[in-house]
N, C-alpha and C. Protein backbone atom coordinates (compact mmCIF):
# COMPACT_ATOMS: atom_id res chain seq x y z
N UNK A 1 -210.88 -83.64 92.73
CA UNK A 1 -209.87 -84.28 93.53
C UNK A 1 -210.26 -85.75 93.71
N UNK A 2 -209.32 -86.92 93.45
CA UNK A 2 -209.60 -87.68 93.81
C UNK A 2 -209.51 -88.28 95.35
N UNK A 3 -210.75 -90.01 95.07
CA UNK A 3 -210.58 -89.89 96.45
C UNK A 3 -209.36 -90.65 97.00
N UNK A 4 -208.82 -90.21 98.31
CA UNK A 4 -207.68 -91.03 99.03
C UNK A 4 -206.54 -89.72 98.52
N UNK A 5 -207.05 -88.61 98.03
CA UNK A 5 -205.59 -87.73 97.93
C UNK A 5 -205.00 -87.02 99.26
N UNK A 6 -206.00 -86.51 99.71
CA UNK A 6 -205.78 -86.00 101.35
C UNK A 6 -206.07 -86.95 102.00
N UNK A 7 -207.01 -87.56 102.06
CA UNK A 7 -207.75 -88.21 103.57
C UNK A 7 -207.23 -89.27 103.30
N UNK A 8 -206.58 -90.17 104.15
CA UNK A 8 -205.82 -91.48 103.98
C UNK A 8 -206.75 -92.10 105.21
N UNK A 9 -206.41 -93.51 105.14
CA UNK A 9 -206.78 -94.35 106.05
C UNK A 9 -205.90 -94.75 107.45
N UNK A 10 -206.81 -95.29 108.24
CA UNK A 10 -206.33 -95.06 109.73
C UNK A 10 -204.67 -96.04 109.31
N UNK A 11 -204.95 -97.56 108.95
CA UNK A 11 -203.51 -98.01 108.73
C UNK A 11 -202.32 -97.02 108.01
N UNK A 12 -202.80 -96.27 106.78
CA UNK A 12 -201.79 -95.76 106.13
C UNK A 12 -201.17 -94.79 107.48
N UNK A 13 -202.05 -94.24 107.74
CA UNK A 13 -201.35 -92.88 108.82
C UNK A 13 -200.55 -93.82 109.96
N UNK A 14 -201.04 -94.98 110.46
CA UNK A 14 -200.18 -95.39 111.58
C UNK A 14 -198.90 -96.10 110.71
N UNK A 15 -198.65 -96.46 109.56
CA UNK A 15 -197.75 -96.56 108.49
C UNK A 15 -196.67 -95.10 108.51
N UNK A 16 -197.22 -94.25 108.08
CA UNK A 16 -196.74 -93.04 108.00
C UNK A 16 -196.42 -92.52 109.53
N UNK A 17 -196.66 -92.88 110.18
CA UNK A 17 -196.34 -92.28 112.12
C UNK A 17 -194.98 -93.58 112.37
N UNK A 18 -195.00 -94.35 111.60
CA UNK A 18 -193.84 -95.14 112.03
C UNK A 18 -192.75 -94.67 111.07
N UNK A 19 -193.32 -94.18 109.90
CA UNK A 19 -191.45 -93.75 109.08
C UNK A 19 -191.47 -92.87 109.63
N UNK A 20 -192.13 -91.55 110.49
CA UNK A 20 -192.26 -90.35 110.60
C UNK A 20 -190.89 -90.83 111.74
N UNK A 21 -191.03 -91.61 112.69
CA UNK A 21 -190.31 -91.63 113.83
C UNK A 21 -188.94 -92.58 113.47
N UNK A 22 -189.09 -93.07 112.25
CA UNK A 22 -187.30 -93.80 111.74
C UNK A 22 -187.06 -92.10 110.89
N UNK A 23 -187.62 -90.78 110.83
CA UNK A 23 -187.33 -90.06 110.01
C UNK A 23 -186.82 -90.38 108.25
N UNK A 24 -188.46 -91.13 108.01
CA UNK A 24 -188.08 -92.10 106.69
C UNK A 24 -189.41 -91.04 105.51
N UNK A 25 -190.42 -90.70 106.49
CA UNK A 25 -191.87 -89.76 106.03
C UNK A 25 -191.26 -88.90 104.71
N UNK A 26 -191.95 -88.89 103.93
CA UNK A 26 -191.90 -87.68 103.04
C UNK A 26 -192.74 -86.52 103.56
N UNK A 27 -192.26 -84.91 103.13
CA UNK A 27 -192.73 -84.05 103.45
C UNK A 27 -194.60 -84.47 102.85
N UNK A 28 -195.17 -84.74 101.63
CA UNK A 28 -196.01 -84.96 101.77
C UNK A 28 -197.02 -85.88 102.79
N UNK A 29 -196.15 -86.88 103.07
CA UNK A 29 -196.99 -87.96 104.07
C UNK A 29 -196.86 -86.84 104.95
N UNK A 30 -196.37 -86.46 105.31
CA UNK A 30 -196.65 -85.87 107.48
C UNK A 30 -197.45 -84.76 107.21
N UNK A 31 -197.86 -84.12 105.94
CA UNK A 31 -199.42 -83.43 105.60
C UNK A 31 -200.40 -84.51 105.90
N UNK A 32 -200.57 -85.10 104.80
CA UNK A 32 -201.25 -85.93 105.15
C UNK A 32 -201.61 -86.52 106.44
N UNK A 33 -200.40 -86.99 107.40
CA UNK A 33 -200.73 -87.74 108.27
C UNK A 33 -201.68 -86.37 109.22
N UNK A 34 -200.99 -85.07 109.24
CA UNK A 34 -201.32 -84.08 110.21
C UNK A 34 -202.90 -83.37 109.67
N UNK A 35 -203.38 -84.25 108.74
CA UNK A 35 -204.77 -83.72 108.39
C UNK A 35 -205.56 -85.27 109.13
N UNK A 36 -205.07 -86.18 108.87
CA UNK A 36 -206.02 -87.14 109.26
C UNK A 36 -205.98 -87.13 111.06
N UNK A 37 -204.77 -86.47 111.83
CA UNK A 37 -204.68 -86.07 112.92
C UNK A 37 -205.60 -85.25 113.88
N UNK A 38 -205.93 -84.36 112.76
CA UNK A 38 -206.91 -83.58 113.34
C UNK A 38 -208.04 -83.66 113.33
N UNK A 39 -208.89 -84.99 113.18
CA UNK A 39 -210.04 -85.21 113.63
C UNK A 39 -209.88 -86.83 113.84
N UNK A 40 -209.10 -87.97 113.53
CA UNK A 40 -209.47 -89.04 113.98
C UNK A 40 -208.49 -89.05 115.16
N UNK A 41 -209.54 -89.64 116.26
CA UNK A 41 -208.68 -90.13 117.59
C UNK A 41 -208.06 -91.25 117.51
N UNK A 42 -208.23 -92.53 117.04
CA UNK A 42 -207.34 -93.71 116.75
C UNK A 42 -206.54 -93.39 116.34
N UNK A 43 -206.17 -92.48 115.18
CA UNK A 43 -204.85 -92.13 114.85
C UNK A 43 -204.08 -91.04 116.02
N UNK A 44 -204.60 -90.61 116.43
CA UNK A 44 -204.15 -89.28 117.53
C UNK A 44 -203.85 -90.60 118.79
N UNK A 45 -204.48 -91.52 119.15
CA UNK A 45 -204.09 -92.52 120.43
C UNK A 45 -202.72 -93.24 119.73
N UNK A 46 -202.52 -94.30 118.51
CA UNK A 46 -202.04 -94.36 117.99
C UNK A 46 -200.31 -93.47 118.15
N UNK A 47 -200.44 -92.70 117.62
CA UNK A 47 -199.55 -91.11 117.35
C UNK A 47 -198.89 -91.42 119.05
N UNK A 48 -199.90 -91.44 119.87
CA UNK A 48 -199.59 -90.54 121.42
C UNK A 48 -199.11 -92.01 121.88
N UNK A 49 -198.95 -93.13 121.50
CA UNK A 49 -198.60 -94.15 122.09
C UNK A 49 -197.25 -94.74 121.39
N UNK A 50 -197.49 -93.98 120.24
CA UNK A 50 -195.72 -94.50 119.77
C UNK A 50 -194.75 -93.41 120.27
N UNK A 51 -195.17 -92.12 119.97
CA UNK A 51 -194.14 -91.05 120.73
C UNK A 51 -193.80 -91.41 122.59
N UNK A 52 -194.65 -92.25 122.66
CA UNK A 52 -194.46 -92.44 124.25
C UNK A 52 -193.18 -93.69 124.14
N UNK A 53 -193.55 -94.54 123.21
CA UNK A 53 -192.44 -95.72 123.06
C UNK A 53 -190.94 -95.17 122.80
N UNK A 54 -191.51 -94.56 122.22
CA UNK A 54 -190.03 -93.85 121.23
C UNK A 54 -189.59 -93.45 123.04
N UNK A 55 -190.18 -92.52 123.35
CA UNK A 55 -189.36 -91.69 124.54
C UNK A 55 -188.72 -92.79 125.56
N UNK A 56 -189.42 -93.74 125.80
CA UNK A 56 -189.10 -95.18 126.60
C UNK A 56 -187.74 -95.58 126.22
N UNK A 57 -188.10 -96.04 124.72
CA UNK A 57 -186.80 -96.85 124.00
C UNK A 57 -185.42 -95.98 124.07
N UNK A 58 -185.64 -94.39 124.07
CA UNK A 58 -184.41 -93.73 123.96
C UNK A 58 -183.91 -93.32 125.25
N UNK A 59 -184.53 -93.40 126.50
CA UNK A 59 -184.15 -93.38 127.27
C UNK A 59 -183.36 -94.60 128.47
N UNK A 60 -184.06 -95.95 128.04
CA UNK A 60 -183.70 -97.09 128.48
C UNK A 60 -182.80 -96.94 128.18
N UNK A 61 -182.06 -97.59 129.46
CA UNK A 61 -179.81 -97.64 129.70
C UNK A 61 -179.96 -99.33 128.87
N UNK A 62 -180.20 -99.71 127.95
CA UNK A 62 -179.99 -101.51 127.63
C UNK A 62 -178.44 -101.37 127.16
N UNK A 63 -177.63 -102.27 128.14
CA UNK A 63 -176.86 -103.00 127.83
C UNK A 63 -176.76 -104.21 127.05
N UNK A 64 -176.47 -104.00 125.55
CA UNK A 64 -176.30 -104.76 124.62
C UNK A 64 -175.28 -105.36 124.08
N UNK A 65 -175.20 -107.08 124.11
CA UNK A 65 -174.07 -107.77 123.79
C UNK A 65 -173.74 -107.23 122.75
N UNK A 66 -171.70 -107.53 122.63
CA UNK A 66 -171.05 -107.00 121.28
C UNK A 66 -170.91 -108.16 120.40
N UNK A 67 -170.49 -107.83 119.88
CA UNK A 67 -170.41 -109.15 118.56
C UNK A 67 -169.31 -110.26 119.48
N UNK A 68 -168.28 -110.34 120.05
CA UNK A 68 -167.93 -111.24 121.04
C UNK A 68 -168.82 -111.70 121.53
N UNK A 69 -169.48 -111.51 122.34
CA UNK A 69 -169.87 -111.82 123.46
C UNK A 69 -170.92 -112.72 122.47
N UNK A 70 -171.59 -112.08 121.65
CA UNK A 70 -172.86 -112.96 121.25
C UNK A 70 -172.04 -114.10 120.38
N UNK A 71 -171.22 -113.43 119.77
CA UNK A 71 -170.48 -115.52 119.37
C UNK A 71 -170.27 -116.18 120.12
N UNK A 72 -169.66 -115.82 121.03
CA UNK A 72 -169.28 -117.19 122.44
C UNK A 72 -170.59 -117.59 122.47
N UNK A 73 -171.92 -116.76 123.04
CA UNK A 73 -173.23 -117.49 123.57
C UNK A 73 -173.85 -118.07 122.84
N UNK A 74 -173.43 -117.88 121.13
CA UNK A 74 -173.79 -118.28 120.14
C UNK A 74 -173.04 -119.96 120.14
N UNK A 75 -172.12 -119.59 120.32
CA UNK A 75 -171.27 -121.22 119.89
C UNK A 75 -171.73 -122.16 121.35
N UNK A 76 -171.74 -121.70 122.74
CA UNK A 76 -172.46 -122.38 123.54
C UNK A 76 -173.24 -122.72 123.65
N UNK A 77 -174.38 -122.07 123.04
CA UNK A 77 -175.71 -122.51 122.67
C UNK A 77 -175.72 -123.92 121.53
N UNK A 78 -175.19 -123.33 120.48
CA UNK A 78 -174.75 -124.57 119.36
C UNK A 78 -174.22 -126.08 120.28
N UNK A 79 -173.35 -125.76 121.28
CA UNK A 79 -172.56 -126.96 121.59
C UNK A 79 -173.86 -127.76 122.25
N UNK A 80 -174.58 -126.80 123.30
CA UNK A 80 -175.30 -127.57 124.44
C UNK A 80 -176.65 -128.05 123.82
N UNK A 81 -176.93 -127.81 122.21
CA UNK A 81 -177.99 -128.27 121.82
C UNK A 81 -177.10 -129.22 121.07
N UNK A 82 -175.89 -129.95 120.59
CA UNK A 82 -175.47 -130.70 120.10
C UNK A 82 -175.42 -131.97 120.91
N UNK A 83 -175.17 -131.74 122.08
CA UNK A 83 -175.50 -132.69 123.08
C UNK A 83 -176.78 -133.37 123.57
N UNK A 84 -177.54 -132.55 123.51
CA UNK A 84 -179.29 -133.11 123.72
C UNK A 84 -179.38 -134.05 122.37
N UNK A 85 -178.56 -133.70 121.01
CA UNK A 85 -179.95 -134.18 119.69
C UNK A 85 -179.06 -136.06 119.68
């Protein structure tokens, strides 16, 4: 077996823990990632700190401008820096 076929490195797995959570992972990566899981803790802190974001981000109420709204603030912005230059 060569090396790097199972055991990946701490970046690849926190690589692979971020498509895992856009649901982008291939069935092979989330082996992978769930072997290097079970004994490194940087990847397991890692892991336990993005699933915590994720839960944050999907629960936050953000009210987000619509495409109106951000052209007007867009073109006001444009005007009131046309005036300073």
């Amino acid at each position: 077996m060569k090396k790097g076929f199972l055991f990946i490195s701490c970046e690849e797995a926190q690589h692979i823990c971020d498509k895992r959570q856009y649901g982008e992972a291939t069935g092979w990566e989330r082996v992978k990632l769930g072997i290097r899981l079970s004994w490194c803790r940087i990847t397991q802190a890692y892991v336990n700190r993005n699933n915590k974001l994720t839960e944050v981000i999907q629960k936050a109420e953000v009210d987000c401008l619509n495409n109106d709204e951000r052209s007007k603030l867009k073109q006001q912005f444009e005007e009131e820096l046309a005036k300073h230059q």
